[in-house]
Protein backbone atom coordinates (compact mmCIF):
# COMPACT_ATOMS: atom_id res chain seq x y z
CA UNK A 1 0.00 0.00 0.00
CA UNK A 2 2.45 2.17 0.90
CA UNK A 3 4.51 1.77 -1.92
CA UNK A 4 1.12 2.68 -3.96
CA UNK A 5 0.89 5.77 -2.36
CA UNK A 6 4.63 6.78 -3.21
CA UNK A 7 4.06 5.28 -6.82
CA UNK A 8 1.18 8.11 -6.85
CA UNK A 9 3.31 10.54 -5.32
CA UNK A 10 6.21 10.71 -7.40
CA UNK A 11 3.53 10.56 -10.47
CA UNK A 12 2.15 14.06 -8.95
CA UNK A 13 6.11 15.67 -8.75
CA UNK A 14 7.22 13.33 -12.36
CA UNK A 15 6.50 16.34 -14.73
CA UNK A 16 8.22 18.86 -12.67
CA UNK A 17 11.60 16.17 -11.99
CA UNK A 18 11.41 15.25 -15.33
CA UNK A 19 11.74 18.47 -16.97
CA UNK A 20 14.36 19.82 -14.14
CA UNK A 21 16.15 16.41 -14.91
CA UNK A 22 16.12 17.19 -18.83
CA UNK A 23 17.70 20.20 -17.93
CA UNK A 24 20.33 19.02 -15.99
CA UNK A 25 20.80 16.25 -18.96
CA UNK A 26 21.10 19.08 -21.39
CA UNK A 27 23.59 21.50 -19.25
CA UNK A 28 25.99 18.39 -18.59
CA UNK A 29 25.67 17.83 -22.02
CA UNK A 30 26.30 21.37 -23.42
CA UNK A 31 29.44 21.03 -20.44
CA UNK A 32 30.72 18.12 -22.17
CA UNK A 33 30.66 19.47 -25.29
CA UNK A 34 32.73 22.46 -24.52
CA UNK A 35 35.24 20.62 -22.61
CA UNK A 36 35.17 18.59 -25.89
CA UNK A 37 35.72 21.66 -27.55
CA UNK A 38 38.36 23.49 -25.56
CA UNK A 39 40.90 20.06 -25.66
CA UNK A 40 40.94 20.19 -28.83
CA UNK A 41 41.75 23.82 -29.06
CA UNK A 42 44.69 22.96 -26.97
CA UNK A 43 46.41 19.75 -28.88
């Protein structure tokens, strides 16, 4: 039961994670990409 109710729970808060997770996912990405960027400027 209880685990229902959390199942419920995290449904309510999922859009809001999601999208602050997507965002994360994206800025880590963009990170990456410039580190990507800058070694190569450096070789």
């Amino acid at each position: 039961m209880e685990k229902c109710l959390e199942h419920t729970h995290f449904q309510a808060k999922a859009p809001y994670d999601k999208e602050r997770f997507d965002l994360k996912k994206e800025l880590i990405r963009e990170r990456d990409i410039l580190k990507k960027a800058l070694g190569k400027e450096k070789e």
